[in-house]
PDB file of N, CA and C in Angstrom:
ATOM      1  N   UNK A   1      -1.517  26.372  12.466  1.00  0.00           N
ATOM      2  CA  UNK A   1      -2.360  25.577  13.355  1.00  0.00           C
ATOM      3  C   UNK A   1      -3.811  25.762  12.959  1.00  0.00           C
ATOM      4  N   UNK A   2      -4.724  24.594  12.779  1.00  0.00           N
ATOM      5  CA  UNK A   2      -6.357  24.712  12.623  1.00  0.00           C
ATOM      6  C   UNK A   2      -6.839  25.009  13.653  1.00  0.00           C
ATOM      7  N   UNK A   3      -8.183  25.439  13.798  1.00  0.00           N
ATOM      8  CA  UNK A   3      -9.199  25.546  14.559  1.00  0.00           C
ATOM      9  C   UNK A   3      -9.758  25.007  14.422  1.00  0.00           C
ATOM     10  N   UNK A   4     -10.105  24.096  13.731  1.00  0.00           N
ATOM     11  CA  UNK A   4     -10.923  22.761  13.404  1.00  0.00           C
ATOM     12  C   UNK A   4     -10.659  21.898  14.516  1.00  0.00           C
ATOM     13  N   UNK A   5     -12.046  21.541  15.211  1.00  0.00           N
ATOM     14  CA  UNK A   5     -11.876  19.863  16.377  1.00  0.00           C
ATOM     15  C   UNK A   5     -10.944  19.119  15.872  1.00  0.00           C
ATOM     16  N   UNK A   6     -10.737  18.346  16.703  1.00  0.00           N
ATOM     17  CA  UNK A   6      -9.980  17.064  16.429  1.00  0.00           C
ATOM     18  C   UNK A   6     -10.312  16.068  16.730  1.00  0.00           C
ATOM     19  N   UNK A   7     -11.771  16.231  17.131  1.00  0.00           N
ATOM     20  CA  UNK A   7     -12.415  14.677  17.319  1.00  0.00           C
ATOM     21  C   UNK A   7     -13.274  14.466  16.590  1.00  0.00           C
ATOM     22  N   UNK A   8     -13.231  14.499  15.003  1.00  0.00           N
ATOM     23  CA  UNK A   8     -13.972  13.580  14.480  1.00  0.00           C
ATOM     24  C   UNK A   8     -15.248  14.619  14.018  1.00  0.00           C
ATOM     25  N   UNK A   9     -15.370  15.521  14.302  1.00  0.00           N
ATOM     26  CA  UNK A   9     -16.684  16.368  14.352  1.00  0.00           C
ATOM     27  C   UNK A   9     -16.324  16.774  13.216  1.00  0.00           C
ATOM     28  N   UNK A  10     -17.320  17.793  12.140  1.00  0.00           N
ATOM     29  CA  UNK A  10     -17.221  18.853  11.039  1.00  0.00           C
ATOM     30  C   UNK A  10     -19.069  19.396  10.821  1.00  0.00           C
ATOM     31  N   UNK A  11     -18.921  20.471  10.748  1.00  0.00           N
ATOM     32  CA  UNK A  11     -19.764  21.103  10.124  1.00  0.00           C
ATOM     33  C   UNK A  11     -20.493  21.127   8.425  1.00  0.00           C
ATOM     34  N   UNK A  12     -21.661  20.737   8.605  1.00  0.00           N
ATOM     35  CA  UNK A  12     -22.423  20.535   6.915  1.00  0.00           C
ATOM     36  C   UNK A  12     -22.823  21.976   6.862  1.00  0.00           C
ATOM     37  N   UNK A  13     -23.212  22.326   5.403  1.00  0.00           N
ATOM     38  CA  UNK A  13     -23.735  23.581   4.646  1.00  0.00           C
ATOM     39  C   UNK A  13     -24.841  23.937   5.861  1.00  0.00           C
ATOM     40  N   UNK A  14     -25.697  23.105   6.323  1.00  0.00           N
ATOM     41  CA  UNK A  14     -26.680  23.892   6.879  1.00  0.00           C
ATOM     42  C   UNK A  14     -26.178  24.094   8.632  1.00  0.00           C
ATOM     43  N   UNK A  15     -25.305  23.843   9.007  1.00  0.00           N
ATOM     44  CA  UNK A  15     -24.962  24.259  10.004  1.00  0.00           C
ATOM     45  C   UNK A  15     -25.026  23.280  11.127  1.00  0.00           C
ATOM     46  N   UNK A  16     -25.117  21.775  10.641  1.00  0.00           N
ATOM     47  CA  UNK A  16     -25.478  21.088  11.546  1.00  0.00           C
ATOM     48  C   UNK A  16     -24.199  20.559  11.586  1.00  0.00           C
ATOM     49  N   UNK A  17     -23.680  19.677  13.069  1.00  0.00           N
ATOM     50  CA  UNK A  17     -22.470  19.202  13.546  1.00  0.00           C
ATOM     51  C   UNK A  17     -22.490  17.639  12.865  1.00  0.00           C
ATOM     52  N   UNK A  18     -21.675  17.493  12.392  1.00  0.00           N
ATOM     53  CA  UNK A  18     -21.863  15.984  11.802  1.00  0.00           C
ATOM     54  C   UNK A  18     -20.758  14.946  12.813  1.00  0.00           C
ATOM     55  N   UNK A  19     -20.871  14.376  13.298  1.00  0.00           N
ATOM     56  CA  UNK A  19     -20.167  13.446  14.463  1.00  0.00           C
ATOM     57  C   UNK A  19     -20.313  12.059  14.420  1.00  0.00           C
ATOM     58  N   UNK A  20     -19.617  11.572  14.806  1.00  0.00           N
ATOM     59  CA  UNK A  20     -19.987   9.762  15.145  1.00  0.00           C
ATOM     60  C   UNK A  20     -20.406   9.263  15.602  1.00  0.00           C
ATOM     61  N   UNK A  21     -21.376   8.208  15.119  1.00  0.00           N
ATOM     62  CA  UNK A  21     -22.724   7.825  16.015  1.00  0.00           C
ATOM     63  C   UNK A  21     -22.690   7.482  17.670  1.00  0.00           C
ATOM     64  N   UNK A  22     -21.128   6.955  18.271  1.00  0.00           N
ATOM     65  CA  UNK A  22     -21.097   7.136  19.484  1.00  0.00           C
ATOM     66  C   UNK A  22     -21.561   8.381  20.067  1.00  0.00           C
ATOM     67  N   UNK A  23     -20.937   9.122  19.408  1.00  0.00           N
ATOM     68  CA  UNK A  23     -21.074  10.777  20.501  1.00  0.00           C
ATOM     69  C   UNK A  23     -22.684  11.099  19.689  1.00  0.00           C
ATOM     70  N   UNK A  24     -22.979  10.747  18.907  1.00  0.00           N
ATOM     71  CA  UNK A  24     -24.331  11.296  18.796  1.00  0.00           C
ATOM     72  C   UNK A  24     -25.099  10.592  20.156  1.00  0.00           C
ATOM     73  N   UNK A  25     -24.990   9.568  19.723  1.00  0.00           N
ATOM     74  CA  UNK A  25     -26.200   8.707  20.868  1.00  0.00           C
ATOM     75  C   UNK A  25     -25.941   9.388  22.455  1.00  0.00           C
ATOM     76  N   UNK A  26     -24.728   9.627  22.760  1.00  0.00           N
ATOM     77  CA  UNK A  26     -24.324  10.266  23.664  1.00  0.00           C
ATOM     78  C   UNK A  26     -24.887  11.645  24.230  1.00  0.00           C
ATOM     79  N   UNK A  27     -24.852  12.280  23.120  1.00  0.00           N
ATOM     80  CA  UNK A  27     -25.239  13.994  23.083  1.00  0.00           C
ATOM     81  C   UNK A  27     -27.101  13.777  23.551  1.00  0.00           C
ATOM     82  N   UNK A  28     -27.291  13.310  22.505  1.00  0.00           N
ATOM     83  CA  UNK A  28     -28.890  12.799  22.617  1.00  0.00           C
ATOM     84  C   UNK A  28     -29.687  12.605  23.780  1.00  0.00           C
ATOM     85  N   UNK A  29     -28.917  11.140  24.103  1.00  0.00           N
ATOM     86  CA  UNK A  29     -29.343  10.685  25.672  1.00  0.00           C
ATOM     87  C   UNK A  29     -29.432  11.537  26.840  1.00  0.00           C
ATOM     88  N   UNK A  30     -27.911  12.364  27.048  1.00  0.00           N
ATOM     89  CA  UNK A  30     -27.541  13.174  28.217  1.00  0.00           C
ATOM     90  C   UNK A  30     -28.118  14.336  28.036  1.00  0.00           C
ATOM     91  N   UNK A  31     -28.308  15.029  26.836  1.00  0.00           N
ATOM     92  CA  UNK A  31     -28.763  16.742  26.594  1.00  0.00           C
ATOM     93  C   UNK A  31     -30.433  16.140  26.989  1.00  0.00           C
ATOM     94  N   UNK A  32     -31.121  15.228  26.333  1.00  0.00           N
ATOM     95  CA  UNK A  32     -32.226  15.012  26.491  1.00  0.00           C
ATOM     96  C   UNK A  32     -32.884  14.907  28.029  1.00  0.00           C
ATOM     97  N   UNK A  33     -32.039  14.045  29.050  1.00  0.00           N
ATOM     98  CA  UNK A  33     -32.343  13.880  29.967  1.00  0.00           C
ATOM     99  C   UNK A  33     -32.486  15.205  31.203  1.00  0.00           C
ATOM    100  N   UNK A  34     -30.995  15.958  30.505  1.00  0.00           N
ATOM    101  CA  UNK A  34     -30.819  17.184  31.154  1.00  0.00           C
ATOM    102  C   UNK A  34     -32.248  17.861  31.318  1.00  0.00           C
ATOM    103  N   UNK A  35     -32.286  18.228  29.886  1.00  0.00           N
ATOM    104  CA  UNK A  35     -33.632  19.107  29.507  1.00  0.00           C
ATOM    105  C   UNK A  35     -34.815  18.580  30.106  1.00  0.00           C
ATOM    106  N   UNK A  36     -35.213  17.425  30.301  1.00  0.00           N
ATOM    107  CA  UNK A  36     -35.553  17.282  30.933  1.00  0.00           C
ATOM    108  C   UNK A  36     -36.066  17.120  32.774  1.00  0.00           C
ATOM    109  N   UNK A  37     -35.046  17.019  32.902  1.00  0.00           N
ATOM    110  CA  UNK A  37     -34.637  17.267  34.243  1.00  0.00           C
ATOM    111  C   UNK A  37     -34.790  18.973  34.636  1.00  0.00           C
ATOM    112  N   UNK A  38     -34.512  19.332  33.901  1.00  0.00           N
ATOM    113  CA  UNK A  38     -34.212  21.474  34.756  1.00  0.00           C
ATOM    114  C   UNK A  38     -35.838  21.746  34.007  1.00  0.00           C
ATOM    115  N   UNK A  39     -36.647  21.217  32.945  1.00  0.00           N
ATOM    116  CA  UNK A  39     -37.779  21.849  32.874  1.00  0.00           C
ATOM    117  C   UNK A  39     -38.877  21.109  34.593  1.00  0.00           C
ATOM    118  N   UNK A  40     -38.543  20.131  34.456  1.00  0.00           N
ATOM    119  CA  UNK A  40     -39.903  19.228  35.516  1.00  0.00           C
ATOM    120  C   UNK A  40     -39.250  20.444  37.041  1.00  0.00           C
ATOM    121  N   UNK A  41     -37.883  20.866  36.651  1.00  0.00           N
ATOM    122  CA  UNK A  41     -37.332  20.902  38.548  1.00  0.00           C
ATOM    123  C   UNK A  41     -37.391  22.778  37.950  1.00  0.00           C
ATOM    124  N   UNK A  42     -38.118  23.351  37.031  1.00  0.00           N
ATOM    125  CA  UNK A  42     -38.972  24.151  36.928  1.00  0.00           C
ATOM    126  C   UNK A  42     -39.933  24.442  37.245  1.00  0.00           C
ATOM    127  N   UNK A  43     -40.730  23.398  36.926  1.00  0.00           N
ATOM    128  CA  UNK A  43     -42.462  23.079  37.330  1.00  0.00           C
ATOM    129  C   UNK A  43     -42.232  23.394  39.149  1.00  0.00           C
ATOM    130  N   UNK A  44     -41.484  22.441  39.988  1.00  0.00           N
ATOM    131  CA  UNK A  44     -41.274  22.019  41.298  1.00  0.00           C
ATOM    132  C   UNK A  44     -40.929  23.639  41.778  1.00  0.00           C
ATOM    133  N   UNK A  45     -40.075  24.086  41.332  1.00  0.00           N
ATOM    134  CA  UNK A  45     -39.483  25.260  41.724  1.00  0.00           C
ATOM    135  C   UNK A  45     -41.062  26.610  41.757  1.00  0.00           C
ATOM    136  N   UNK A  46     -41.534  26.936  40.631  1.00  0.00           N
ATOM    137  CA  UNK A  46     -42.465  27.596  40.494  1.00  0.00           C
ATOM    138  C   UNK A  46     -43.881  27.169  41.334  1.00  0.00           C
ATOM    139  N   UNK A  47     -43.940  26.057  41.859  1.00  0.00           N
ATOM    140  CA  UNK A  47     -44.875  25.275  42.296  1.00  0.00           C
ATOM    141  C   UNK A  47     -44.796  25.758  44.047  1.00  0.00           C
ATOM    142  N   UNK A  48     -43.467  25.782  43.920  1.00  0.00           N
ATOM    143  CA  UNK A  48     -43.224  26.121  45.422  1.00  0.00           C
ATOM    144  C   UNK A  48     -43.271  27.277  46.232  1.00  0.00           C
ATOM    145  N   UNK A  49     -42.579  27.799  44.719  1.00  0.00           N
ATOM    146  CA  UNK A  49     -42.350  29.126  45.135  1.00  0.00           C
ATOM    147  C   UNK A  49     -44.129  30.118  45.035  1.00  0.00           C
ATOM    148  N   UNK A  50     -45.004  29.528  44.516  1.00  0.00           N
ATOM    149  CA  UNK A  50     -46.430  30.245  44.733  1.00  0.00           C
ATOM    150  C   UNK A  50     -47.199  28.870  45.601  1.00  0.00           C
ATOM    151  N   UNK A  51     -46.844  28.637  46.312  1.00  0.00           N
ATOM    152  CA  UNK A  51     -47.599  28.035  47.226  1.00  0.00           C
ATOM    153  C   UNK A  51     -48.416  27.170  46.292  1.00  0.00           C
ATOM    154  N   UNK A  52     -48.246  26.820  45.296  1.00  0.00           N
ATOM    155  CA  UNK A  52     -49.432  25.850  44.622  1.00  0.00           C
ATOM    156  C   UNK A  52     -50.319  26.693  43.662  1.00  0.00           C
ATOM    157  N   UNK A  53     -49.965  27.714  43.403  1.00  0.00           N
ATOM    158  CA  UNK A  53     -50.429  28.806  42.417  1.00  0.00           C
ATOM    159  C   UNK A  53     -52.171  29.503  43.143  1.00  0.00           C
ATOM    160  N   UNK A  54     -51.599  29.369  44.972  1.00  0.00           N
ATOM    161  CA  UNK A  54     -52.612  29.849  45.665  1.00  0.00           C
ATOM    162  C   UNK A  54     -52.688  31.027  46.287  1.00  0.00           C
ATOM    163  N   UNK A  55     -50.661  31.228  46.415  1.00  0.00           N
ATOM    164  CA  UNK A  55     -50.170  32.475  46.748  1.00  0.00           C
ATOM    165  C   UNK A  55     -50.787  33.588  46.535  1.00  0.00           C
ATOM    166  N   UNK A  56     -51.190  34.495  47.384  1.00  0.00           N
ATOM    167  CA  UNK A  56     -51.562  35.756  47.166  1.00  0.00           C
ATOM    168  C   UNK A  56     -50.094  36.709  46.309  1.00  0.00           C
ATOM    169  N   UNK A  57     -49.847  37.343  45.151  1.00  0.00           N
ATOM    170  CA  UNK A  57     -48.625  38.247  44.781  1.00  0.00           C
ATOM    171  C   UNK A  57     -47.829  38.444  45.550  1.00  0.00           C
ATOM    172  N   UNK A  58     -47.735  39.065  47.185  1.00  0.00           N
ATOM    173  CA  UNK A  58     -47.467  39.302  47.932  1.00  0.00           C
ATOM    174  C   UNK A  58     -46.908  38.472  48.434  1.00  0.00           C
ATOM    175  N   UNK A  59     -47.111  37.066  48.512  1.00  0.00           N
ATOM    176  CA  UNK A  59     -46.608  36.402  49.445  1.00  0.00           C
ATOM    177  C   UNK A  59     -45.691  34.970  48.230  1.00  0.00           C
ATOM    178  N   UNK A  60     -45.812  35.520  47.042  1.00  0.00           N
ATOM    179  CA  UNK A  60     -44.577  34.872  45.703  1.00  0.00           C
ATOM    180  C   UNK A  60     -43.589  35.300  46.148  1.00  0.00           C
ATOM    181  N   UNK A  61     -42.540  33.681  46.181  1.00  0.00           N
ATOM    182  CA  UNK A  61     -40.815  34.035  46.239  1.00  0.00           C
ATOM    183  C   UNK A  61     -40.643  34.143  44.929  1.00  0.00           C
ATOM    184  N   UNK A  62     -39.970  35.772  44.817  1.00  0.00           N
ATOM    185  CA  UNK A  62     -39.626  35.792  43.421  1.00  0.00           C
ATOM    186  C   UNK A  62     -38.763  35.426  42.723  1.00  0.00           C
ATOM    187  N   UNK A  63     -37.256  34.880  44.047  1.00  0.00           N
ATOM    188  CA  UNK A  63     -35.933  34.692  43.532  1.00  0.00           C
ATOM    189  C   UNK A  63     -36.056  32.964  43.590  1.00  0.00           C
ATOM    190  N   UNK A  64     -37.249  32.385  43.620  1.00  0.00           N
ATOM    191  CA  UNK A  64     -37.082  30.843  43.533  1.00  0.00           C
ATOM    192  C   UNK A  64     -38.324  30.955  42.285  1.00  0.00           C
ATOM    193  N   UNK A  65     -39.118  31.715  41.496  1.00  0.00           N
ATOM    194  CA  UNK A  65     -39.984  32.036  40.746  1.00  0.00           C
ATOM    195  C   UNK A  65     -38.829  32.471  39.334  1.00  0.00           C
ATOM    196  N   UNK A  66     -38.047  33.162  39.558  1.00  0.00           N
ATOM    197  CA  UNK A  66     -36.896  33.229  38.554  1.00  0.00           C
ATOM    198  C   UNK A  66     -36.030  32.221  38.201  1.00  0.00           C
ATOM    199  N   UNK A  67     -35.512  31.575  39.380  1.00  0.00           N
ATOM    200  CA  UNK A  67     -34.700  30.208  39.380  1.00  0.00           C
ATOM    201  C   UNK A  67     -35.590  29.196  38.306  1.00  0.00           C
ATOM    202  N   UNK A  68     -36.463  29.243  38.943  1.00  0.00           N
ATOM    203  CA  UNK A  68     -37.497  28.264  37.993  1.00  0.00           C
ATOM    204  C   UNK A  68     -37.740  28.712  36.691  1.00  0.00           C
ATOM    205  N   UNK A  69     -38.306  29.963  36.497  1.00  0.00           N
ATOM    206  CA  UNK A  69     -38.281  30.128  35.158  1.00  0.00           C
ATOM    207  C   UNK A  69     -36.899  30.072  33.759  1.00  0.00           C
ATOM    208  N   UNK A  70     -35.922  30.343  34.634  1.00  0.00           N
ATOM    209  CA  UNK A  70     -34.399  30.353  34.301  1.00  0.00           C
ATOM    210  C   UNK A  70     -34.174  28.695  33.988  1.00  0.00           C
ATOM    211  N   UNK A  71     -34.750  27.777  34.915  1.00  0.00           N
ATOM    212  CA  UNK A  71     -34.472  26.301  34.673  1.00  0.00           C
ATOM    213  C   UNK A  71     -35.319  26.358  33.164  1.00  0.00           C
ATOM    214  N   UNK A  72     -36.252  26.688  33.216  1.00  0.00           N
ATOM    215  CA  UNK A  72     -37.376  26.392  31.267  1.00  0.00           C
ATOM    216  C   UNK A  72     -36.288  26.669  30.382  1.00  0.00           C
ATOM    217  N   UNK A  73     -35.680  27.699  30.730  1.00  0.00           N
ATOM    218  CA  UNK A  73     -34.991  28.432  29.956  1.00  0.00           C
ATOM    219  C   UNK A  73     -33.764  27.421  29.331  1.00  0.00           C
ATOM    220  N   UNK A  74     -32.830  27.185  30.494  1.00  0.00           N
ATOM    221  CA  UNK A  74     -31.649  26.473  30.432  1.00  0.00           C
ATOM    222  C   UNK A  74     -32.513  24.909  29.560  1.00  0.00           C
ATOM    223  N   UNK A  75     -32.885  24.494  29.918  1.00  0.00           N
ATOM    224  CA  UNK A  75     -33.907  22.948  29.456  1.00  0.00           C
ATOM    225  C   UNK A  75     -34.127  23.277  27.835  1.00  0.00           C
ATOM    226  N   UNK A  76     -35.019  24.272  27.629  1.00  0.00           N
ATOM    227  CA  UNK A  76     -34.931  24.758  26.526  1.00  0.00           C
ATOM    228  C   UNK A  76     -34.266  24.749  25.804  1.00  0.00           C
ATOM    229  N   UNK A  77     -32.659  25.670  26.120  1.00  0.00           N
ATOM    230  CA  UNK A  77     -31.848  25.699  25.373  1.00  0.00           C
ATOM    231  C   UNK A  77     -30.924  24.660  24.874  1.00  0.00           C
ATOM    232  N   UNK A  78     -30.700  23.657  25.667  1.00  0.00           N
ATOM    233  CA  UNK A  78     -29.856  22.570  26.258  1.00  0.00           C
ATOM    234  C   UNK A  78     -30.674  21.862  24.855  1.00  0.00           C
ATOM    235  N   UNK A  79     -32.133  21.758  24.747  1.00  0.00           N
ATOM    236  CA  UNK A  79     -32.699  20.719  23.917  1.00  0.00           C
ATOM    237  C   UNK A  79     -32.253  21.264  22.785  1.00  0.00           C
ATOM    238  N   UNK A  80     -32.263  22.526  22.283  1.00  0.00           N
ATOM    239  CA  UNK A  80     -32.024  23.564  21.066  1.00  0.00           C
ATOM    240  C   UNK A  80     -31.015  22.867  20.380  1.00  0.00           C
ATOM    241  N   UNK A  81     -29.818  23.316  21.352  1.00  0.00           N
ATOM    242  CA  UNK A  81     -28.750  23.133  20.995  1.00  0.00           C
ATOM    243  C   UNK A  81     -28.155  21.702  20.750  1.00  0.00           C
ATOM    244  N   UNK A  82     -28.681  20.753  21.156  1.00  0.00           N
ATOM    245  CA  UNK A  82     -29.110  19.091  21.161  1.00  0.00           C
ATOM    246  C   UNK A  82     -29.296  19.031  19.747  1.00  0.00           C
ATOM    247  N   UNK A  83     -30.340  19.137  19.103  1.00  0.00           N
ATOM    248  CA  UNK A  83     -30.416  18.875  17.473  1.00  0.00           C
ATOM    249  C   UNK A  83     -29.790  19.457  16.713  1.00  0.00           C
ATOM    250  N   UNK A  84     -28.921  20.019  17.079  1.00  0.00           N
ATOM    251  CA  UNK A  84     -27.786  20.824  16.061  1.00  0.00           C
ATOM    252  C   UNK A  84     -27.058  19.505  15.824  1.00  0.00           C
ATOM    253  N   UNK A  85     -27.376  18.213  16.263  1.00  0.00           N
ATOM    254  CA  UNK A  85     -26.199  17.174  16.061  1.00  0.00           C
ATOM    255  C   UNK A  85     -26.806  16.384  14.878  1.00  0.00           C
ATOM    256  N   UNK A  86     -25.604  15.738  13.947  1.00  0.00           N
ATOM    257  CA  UNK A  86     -26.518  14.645  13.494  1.00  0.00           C
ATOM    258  C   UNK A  86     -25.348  13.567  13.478  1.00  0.00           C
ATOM    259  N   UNK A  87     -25.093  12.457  13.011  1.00  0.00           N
ATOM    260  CA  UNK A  87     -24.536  11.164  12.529  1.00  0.00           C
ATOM    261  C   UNK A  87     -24.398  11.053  11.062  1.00  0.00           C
ATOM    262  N   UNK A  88     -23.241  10.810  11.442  1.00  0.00           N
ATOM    263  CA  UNK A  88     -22.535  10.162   9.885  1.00  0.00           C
ATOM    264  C   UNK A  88     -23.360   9.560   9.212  1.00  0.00           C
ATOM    265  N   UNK A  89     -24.000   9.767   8.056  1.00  0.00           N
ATOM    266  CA  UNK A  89     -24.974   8.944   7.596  1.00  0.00           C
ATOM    267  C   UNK A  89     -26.848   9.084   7.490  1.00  0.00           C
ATOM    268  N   UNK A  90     -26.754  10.072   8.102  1.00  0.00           N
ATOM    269  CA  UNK A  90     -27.978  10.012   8.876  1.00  0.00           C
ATOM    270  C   UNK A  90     -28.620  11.669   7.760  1.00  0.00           C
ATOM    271  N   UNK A  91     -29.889  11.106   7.759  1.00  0.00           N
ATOM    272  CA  UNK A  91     -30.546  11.901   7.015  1.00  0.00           C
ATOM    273  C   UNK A  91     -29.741  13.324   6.231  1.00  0.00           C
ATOM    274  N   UNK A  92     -30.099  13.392   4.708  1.00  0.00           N
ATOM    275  CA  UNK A  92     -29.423  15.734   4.567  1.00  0.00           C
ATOM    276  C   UNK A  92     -30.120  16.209   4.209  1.00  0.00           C
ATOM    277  N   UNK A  93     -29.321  17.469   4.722  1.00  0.00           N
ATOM    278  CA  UNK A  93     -30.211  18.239   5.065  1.00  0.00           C
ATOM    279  C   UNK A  93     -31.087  18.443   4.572  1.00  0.00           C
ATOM    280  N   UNK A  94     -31.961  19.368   5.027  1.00  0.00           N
ATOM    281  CA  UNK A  94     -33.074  19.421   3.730  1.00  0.00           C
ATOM    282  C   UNK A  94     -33.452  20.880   2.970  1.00  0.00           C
ATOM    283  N   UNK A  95     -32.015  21.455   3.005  1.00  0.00           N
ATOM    284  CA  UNK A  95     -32.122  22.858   1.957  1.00  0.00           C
ATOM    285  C   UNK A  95     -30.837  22.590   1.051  1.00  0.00           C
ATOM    286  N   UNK A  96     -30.480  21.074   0.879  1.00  0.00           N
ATOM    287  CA  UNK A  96     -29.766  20.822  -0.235  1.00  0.00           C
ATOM    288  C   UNK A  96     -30.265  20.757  -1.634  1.00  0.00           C
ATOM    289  N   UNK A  97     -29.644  21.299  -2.683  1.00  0.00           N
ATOM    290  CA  UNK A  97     -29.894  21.514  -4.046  1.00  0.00           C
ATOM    291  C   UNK A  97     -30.730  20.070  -4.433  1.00  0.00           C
ATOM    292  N   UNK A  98     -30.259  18.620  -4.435  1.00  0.00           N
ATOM    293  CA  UNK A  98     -30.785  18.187  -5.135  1.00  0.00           C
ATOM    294  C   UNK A  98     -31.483  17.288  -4.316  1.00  0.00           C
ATOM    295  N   UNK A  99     -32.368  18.270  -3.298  1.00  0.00           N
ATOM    296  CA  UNK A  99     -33.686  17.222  -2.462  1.00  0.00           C
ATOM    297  C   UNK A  99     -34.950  17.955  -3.588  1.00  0.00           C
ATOM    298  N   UNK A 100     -36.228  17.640  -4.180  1.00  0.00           N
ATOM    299  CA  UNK A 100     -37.171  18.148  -4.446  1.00  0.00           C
ATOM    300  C   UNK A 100     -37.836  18.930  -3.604  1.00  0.00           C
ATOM    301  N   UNK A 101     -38.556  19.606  -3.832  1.00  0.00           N
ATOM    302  CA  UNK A 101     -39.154  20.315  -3.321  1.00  0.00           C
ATOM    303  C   UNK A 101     -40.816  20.021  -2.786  1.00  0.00           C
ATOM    304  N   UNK A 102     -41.460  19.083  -3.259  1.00  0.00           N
ATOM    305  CA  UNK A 102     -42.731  18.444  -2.860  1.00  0.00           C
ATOM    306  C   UNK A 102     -42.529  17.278  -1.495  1.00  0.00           C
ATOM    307  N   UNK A 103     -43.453  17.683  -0.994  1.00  0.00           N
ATOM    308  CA  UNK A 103     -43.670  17.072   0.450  1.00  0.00           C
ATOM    309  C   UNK A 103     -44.403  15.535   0.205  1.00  0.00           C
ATOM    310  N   UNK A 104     -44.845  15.284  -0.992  1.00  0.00           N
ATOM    311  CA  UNK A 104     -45.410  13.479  -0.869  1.00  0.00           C
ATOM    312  C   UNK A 104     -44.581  13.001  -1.649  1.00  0.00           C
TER     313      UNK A 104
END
């Protein structure tokens, strides 16, 4: 038995997921929006939790100050792990043998 997916996915030399442009556009859209979504409801969270960044130390919720910072985090990662994708077709990598090495 493989361990290899069975949908269509495989791994290139540099470690990126190579998939079909459905599920790319897919991954893209939804990871993007995510990340977006848990960084802004970061901002909201930290915003709240110091009163508007007017809070005296003392008076910071720390367990809605963590939540929030934990959302950057998750958003962050969510985007990270987002460009690990690419499409059939779609640009290689660029620590393959026969790309040059000059940037113009």
């Amino acid at each position: 038995m493989s361990d290899a997916p069975d949908d269509g996915s495989e791994t290139d030399s540099s470690g990126d997921v190579v998939v079909p442009l459905r599920l790319y556009k897919t991954v893209t859209v939804f990871s993007t929006l995510f990340a977006v979504v848990l960084v802004l409801g970061g901002f909201l969270l930290l915003d709240v939790a110091t009163d508007r960044a007017r809070a005296p130390l003392s008076e910071v919720d720390p367990v809605l100050s963590i939540v929030g910072l934990l959302a950057f985090v998750a958003g962050a990662a969510i985007y990270a792990f987002s460009t690990r994708f690419r499409a059939e077709g779609m640009g290689k990598p660029k620590d393959e043998a026969d790309e040059g090495s000059d940037d113009g």
